[in-house]
C-alpha atoms as a PDB file:
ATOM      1  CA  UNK A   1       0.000   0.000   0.000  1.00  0.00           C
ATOM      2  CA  UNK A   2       1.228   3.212  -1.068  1.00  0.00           C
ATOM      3  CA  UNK A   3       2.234   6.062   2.028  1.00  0.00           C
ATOM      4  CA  UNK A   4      -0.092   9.300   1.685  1.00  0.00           C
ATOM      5  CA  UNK A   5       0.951  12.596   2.622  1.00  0.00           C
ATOM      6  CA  UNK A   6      -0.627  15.902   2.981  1.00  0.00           C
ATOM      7  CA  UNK A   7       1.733  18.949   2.996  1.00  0.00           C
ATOM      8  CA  UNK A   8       0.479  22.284   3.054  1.00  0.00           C
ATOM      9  CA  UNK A   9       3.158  25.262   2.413  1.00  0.00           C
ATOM     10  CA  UNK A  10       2.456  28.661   3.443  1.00  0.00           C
ATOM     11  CA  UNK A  11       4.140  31.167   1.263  1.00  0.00           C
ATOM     12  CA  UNK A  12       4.938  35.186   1.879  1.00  0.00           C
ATOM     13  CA  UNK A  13       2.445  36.950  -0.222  1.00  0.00           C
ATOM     14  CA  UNK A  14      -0.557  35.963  -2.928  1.00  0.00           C
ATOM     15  CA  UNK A  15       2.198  36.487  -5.961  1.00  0.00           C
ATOM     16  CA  UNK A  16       4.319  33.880  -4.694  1.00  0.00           C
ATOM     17  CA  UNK A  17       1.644  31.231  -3.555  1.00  0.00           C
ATOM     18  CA  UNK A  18       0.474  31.305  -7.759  1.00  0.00           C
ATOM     19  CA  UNK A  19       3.975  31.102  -9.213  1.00  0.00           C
ATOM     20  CA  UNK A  20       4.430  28.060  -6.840  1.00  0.00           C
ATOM     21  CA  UNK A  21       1.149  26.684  -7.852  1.00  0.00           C
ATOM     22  CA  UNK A  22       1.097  27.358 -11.716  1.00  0.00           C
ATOM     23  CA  UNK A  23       4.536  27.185 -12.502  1.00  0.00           C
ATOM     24  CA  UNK A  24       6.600  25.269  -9.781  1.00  0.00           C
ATOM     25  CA  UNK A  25       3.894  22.284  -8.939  1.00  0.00           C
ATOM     26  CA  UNK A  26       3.442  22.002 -12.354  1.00  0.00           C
ATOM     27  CA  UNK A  27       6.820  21.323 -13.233  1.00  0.00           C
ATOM     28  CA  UNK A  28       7.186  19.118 -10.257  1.00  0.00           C
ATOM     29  CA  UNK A  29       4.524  16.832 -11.702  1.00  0.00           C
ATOM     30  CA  UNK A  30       7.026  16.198 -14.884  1.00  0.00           C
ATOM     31  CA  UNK A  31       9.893  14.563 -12.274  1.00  0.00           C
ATOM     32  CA  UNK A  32       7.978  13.275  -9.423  1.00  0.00           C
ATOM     33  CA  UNK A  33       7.490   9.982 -10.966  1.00  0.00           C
ATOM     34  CA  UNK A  34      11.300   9.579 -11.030  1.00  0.00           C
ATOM     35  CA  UNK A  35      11.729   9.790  -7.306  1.00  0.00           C
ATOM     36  CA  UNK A  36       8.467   7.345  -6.753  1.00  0.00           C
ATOM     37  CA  UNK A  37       5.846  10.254  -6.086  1.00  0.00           C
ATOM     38  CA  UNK A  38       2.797  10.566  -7.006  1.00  0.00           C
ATOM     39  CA  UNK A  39       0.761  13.810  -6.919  1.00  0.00           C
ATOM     40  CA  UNK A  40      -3.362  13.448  -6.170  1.00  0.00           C
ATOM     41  CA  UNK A  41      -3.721  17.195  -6.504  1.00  0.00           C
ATOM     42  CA  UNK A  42      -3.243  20.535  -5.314  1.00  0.00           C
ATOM     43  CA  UNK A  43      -5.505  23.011  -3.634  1.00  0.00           C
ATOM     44  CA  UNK A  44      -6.096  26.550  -1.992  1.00  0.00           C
ATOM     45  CA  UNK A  45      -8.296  27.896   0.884  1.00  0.00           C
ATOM     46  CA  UNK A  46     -10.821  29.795  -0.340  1.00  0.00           C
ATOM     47  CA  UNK A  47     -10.285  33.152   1.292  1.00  0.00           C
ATOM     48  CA  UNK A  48      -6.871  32.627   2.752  1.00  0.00           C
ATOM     49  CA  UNK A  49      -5.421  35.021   4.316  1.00  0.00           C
ATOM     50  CA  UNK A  50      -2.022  32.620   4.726  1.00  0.00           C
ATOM     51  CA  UNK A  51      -1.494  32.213   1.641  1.00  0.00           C
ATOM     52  CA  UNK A  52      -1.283  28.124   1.546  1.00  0.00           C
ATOM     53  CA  UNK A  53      -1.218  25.257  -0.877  1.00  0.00           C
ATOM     54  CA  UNK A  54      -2.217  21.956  -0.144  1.00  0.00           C
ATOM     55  CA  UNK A  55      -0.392  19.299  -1.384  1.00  0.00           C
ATOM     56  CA  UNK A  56      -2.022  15.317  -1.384  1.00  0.00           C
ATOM     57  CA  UNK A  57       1.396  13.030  -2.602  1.00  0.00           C
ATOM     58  CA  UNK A  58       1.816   9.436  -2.125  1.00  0.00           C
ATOM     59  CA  UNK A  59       4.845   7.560  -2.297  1.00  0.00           C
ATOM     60  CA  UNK A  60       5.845   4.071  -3.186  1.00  0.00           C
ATOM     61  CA  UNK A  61       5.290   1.260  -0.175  1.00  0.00           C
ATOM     62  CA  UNK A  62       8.564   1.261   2.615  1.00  0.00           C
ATOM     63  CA  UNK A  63       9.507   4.715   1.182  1.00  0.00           C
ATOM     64  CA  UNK A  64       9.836   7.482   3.781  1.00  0.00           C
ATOM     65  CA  UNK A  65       8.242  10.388   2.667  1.00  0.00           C
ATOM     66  CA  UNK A  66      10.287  12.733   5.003  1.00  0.00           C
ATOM     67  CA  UNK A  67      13.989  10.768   3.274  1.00  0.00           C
ATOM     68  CA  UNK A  68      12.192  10.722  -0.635  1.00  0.00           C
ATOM     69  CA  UNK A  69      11.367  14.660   0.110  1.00  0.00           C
ATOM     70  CA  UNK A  70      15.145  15.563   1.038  1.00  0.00           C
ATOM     71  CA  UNK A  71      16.692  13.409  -1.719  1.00  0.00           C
ATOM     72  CA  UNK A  72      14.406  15.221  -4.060  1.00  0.00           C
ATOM     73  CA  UNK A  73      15.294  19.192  -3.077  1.00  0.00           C
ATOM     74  CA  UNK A  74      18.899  18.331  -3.490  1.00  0.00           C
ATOM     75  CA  UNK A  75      18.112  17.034  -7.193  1.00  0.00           C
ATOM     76  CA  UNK A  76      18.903  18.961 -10.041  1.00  0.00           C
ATOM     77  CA  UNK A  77      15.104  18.930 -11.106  1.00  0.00           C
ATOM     78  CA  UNK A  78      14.174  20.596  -8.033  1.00  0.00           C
ATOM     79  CA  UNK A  79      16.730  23.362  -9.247  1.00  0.00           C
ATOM     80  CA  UNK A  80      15.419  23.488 -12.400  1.00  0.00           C
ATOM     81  CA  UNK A  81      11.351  22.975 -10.968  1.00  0.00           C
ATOM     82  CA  UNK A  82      12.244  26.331  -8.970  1.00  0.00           C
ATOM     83  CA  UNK A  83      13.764  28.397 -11.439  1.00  0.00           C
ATOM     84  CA  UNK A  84      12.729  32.071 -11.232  1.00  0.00           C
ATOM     85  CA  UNK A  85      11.245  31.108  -7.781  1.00  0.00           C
ATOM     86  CA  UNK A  86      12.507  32.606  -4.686  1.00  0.00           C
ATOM     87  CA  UNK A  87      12.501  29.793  -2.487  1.00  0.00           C
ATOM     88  CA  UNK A  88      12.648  31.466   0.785  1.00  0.00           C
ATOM     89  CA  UNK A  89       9.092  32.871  -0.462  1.00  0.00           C
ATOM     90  CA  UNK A  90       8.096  29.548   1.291  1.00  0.00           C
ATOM     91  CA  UNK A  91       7.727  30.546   5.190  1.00  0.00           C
ATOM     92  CA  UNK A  92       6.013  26.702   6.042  1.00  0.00           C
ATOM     93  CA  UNK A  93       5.815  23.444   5.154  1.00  0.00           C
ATOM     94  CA  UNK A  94       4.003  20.838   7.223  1.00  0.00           C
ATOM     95  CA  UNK A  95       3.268  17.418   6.625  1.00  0.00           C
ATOM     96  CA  UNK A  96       0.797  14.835   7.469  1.00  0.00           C
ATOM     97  CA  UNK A  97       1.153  11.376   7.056  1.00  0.00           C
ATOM     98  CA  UNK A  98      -2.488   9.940   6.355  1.00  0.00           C
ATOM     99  CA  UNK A  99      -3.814   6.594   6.941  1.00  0.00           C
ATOM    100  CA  UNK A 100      -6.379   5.456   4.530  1.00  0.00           C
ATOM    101  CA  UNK A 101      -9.478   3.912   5.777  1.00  0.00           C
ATOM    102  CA  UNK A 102     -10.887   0.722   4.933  1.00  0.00           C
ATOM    103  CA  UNK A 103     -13.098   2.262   2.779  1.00  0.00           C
ATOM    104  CA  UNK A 104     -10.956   5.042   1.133  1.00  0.00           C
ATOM    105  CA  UNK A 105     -10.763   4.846  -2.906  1.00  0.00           C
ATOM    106  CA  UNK A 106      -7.218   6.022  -2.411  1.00  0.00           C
ATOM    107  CA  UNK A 107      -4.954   2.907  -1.533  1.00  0.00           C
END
């Protein structure tokens, strides 16, 4: 069964939260396969004031998502995922390893 994670980064201001969301996720989604993630989807708050993305990933069985996460932002994709991105724009992330239930879809 595959490990699910929710991560939700807060980012400075508005400008920054939808550069990371339509131009950083999106190129995430062309390299995350080679590091055995797989992205569910991404959202925003409706009326947030914090500025946040929410991030549902899952990652292969016996894979630590906290280890697969660090190998990953010390790959050269990650450099080239954040380019023109001004990564200390990203004041938060936190992460929440989910359990699915017995009847969740996701598995």
């Amino acid at each position: 069964m595959r490990t699910f994670e929710m991560r939700v980064y807060t980012l400075r201001t508005q400008a920054a939260l939808d550069f990371y969301c339509n131009t950083v996720y999106r190129r995430h989604l062309d390299n995350f396969d080679r590091f055995g993630v797989q992205a569910h989807g991404l959202w925003t708050r409706k009326n947030d004031n914090e500025h946040r993305a929410f991030a549902l990933l899952s990652y292969n069985e016996g894979d630590d998502p906290a280890e697969v996460a660090q190998r990953y932002i010390k790959s050269p994709e990650a450099v080239s995922d954040a380019q023109g991105f001004d990564v200390d724009d990203i004041l938060s992330v936190e992460s929440t390893i989910l359990i699915p239930s017995t009847s969740s879809p996701l598995r």
